[in-house]
N, C-alpha and C. Protein backbone atom coordinates (compact mmCIF):
# COMPACT_ATOMS: atom_id res chain seq x y z
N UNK A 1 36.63 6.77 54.27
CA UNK A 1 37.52 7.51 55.16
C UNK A 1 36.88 8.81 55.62
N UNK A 2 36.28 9.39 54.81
CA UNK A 2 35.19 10.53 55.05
C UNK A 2 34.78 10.60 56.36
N UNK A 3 33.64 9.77 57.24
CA UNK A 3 33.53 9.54 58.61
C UNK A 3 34.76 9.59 59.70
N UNK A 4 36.16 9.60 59.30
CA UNK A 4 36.70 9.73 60.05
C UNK A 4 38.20 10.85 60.25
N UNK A 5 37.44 11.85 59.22
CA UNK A 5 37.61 12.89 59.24
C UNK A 5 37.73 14.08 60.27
N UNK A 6 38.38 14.55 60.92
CA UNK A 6 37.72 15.70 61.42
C UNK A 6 36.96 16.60 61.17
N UNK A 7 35.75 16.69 62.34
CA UNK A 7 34.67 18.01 61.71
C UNK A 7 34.81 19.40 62.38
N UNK A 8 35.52 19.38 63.26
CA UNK A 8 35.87 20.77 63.82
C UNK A 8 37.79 21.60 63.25
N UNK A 9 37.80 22.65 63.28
CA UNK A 9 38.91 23.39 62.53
C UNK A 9 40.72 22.37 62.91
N UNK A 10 41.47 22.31 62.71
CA UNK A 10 42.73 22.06 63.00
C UNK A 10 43.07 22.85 63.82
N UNK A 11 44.34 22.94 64.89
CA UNK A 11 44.90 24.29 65.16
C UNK A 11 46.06 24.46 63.94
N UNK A 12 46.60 25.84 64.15
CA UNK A 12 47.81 25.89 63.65
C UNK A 12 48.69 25.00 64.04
N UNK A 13 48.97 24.43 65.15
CA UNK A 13 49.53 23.87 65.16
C UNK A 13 49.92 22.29 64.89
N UNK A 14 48.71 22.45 64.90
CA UNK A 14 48.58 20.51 64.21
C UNK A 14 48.81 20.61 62.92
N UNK A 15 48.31 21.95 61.83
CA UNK A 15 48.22 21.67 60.78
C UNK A 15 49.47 21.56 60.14
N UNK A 16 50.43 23.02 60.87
CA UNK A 16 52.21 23.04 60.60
C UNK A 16 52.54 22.27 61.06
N UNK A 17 52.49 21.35 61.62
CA UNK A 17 53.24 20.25 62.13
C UNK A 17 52.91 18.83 61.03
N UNK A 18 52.00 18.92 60.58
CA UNK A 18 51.27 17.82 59.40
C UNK A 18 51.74 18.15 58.10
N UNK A 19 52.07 19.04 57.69
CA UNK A 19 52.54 19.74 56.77
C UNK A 19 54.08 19.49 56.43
N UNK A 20 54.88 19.85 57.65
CA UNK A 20 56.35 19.53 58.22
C UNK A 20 56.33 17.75 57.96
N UNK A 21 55.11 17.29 57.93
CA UNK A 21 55.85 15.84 57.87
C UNK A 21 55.34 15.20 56.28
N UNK A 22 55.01 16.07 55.57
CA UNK A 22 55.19 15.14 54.38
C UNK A 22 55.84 14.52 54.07
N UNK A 23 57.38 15.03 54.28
CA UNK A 23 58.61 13.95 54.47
C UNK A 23 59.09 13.73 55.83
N UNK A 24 59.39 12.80 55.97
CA UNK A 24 59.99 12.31 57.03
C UNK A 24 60.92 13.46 57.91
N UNK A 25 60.25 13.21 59.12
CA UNK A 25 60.64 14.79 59.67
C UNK A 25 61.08 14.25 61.50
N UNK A 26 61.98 14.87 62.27
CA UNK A 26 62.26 14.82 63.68
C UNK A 26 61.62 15.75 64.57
N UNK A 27 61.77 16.31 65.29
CA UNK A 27 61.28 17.27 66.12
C UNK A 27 61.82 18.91 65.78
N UNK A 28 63.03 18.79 65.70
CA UNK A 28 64.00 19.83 65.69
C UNK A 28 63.98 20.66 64.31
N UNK A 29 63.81 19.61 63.11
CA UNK A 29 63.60 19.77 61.73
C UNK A 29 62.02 20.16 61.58
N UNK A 30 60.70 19.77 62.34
CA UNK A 30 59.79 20.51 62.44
C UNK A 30 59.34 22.14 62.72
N UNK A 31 60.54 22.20 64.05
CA UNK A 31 60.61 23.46 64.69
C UNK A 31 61.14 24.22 63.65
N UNK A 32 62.66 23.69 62.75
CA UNK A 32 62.98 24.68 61.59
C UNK A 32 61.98 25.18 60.28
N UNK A 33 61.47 24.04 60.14
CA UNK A 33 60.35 24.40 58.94
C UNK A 33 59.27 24.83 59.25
N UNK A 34 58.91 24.81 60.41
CA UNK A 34 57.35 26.18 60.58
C UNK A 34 58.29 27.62 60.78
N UNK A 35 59.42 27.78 61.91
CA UNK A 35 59.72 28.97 61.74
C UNK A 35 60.35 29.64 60.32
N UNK A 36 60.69 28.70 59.55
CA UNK A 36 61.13 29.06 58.08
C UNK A 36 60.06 29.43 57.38
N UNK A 37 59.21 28.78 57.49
CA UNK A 37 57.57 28.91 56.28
C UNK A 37 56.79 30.21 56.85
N UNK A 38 56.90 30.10 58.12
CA UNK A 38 56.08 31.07 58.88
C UNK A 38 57.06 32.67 59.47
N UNK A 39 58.37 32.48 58.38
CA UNK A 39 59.19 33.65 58.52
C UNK A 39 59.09 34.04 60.17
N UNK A 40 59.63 33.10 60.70
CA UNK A 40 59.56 33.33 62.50
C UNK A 40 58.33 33.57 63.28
N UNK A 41 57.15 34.00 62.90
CA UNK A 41 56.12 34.48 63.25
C UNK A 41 55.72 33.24 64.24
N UNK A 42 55.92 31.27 63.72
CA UNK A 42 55.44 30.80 64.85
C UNK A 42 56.87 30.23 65.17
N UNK A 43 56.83 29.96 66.38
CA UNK A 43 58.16 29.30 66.82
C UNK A 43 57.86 28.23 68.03
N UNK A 44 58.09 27.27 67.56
CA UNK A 44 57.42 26.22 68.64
C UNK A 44 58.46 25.47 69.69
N UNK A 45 57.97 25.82 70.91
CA UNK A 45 58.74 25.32 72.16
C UNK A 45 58.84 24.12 72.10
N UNK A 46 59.61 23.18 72.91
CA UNK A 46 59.75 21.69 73.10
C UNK A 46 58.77 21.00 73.60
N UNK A 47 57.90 21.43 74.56
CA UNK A 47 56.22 21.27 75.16
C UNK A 47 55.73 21.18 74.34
N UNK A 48 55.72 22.14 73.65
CA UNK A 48 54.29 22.24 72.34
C UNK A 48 54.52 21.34 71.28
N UNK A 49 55.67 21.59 71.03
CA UNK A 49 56.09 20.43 69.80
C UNK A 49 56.11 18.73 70.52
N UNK A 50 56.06 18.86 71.32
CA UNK A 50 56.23 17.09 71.31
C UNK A 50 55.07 16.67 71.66
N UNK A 51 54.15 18.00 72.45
CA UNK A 51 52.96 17.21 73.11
C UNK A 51 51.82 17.04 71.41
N UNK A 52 52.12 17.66 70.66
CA UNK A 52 51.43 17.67 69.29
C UNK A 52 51.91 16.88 68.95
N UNK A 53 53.01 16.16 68.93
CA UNK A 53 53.52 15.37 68.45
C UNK A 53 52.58 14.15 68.39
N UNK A 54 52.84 14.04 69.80
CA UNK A 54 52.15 12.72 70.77
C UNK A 54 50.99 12.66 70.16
N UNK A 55 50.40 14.03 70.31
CA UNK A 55 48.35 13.99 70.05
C UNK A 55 48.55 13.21 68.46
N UNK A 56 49.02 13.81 67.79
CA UNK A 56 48.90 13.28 66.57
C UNK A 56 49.03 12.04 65.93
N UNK A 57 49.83 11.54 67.32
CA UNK A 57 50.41 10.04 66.59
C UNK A 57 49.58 9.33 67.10
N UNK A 58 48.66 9.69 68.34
CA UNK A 58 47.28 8.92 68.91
C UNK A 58 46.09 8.84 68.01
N UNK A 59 46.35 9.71 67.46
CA UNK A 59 45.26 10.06 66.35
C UNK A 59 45.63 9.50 65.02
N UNK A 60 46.71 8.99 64.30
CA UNK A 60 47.08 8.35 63.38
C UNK A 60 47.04 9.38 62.49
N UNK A 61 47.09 10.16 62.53
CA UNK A 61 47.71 11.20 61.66
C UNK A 61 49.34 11.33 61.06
N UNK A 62 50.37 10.95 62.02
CA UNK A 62 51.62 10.52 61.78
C UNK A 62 51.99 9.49 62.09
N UNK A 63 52.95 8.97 62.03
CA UNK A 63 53.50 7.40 62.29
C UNK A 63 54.92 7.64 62.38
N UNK A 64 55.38 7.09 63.19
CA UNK A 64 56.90 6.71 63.34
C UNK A 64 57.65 5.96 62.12
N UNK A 65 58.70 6.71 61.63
CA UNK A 65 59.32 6.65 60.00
C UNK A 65 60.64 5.73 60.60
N UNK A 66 61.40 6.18 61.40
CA UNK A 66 62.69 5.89 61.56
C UNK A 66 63.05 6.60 62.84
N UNK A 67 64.00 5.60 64.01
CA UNK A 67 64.48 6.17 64.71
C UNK A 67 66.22 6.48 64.74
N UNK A 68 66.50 7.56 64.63
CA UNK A 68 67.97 7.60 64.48
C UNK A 68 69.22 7.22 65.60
N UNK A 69 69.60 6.23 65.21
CA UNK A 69 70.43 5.66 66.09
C UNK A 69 71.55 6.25 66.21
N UNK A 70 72.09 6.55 68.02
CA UNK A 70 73.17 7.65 68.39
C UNK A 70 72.75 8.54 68.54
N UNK A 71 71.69 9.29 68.33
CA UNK A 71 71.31 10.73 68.11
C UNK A 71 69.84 10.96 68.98
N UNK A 72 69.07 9.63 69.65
CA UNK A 72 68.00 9.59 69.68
C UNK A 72 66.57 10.81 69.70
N UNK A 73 67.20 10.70 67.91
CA UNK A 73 65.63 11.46 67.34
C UNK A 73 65.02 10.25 67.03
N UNK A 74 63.85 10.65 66.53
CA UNK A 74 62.78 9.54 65.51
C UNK A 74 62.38 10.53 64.66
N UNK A 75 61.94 10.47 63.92
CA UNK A 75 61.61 10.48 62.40
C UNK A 75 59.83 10.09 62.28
N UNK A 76 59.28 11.51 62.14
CA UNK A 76 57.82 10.59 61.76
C UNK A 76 57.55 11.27 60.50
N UNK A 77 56.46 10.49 59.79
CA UNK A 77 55.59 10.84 58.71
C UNK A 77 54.21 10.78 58.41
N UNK A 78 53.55 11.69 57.81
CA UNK A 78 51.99 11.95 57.88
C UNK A 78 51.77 10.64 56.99
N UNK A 79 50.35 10.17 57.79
CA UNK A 79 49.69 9.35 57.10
C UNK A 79 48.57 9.75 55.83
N UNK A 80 48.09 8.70 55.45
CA UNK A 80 46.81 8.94 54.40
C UNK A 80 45.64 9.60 55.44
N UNK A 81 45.57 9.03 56.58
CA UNK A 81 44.58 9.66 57.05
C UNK A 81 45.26 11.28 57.34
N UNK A 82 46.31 11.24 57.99
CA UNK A 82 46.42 12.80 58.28
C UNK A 82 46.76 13.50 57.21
N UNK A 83 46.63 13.00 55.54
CA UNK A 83 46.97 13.95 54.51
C UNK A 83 45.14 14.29 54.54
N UNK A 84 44.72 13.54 54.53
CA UNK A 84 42.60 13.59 54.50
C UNK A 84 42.18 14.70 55.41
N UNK A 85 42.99 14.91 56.69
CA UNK A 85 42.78 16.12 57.10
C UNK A 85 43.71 17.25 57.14
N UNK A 86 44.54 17.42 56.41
CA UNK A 86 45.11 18.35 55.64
C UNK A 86 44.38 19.07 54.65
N UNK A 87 43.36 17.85 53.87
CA UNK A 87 43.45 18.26 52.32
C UNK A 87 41.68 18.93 52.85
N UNK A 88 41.14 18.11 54.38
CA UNK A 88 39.78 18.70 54.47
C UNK A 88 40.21 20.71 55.24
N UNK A 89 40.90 20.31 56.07
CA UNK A 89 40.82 21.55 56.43
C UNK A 89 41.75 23.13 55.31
N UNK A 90 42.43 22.51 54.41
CA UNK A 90 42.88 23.32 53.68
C UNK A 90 41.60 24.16 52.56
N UNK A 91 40.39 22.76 52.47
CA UNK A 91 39.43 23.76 51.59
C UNK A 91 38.51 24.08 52.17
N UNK A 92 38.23 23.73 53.34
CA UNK A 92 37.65 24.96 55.08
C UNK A 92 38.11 26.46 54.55
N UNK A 93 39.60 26.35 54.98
CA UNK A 93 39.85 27.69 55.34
C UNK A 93 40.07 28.29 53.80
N UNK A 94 39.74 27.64 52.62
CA UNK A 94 39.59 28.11 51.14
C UNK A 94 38.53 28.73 51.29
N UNK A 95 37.53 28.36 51.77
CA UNK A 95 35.83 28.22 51.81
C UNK A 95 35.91 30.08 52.80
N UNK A 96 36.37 30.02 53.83
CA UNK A 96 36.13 31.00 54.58
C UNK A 96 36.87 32.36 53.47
N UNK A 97 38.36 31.70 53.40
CA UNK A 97 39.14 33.05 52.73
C UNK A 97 38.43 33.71 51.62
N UNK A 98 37.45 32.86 50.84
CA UNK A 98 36.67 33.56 49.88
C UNK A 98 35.66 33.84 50.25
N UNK A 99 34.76 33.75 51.12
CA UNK A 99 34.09 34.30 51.73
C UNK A 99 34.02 35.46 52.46
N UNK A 100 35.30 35.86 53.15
CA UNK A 100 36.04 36.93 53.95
C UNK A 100 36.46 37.58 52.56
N UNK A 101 37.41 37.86 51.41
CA UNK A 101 37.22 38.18 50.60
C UNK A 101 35.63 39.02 49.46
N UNK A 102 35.00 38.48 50.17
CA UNK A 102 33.72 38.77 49.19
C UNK A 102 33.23 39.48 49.63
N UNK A 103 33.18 39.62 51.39
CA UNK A 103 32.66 40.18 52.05
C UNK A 103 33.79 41.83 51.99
N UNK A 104 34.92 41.82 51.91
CA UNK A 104 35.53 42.57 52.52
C UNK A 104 36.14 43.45 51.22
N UNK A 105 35.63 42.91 49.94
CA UNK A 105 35.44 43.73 48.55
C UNK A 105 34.07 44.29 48.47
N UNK A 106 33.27 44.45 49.24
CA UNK A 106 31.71 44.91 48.85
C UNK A 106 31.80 46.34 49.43
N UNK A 107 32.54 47.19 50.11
CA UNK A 107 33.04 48.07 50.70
C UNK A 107 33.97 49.19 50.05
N UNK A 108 34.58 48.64 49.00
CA UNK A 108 35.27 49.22 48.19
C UNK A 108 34.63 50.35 47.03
């Protein structure tokens, strides 16, 4: 699975949105849990959120869980592959934060 990894950074927004779907998640319930996690700081429009949506599900990163009937949401959830780039880009930006750290204690 390695090879089909991503080798360039995530955005924020792919990554909160990958994150939001460990469990089975809609659109609306995405938008609540980044602005909850991210104490309002990100707040994602209906454009942004669906067109990430889309990218992601081209990319097999999420998959369609359930569509809710009457209500027409759907329901998606991160795959194995999009937990693989979760779990690559989470020790990226490990890799940098201690690095930025090391650098930014030598000053002290």
């Amino acid at each position: 699975m390695k090879d089909k990894i991503q080798e360039t950074p995530l955005t924020e927004t792919a990554l909160l949105i990958l994150l939001a779907m460990y469990k089975p998640n809609h659109g609306y319930g995405v938008m609540q849990f980044v602005e909850e996690k991210t104490k309002g700081r990100v707040v994602f429009g209906p454009g942004t959120l669906y067109g990430a949506i889309n990218n992601l599900e081209k990319k097999k990163w999420i998959t369609l869980h359930a569509v809710i009937e009457g209500e027409r949401k759907k329901e998606y959830v991160i795959t194995d592959l999009g937990k693989e780039q979760v779990k690559s880009e989470l020790l990226r930006m490990q890799e940098v934060y201690i690095i930025g750290m090391e650098i930014t204690r030598l000053g002290e």
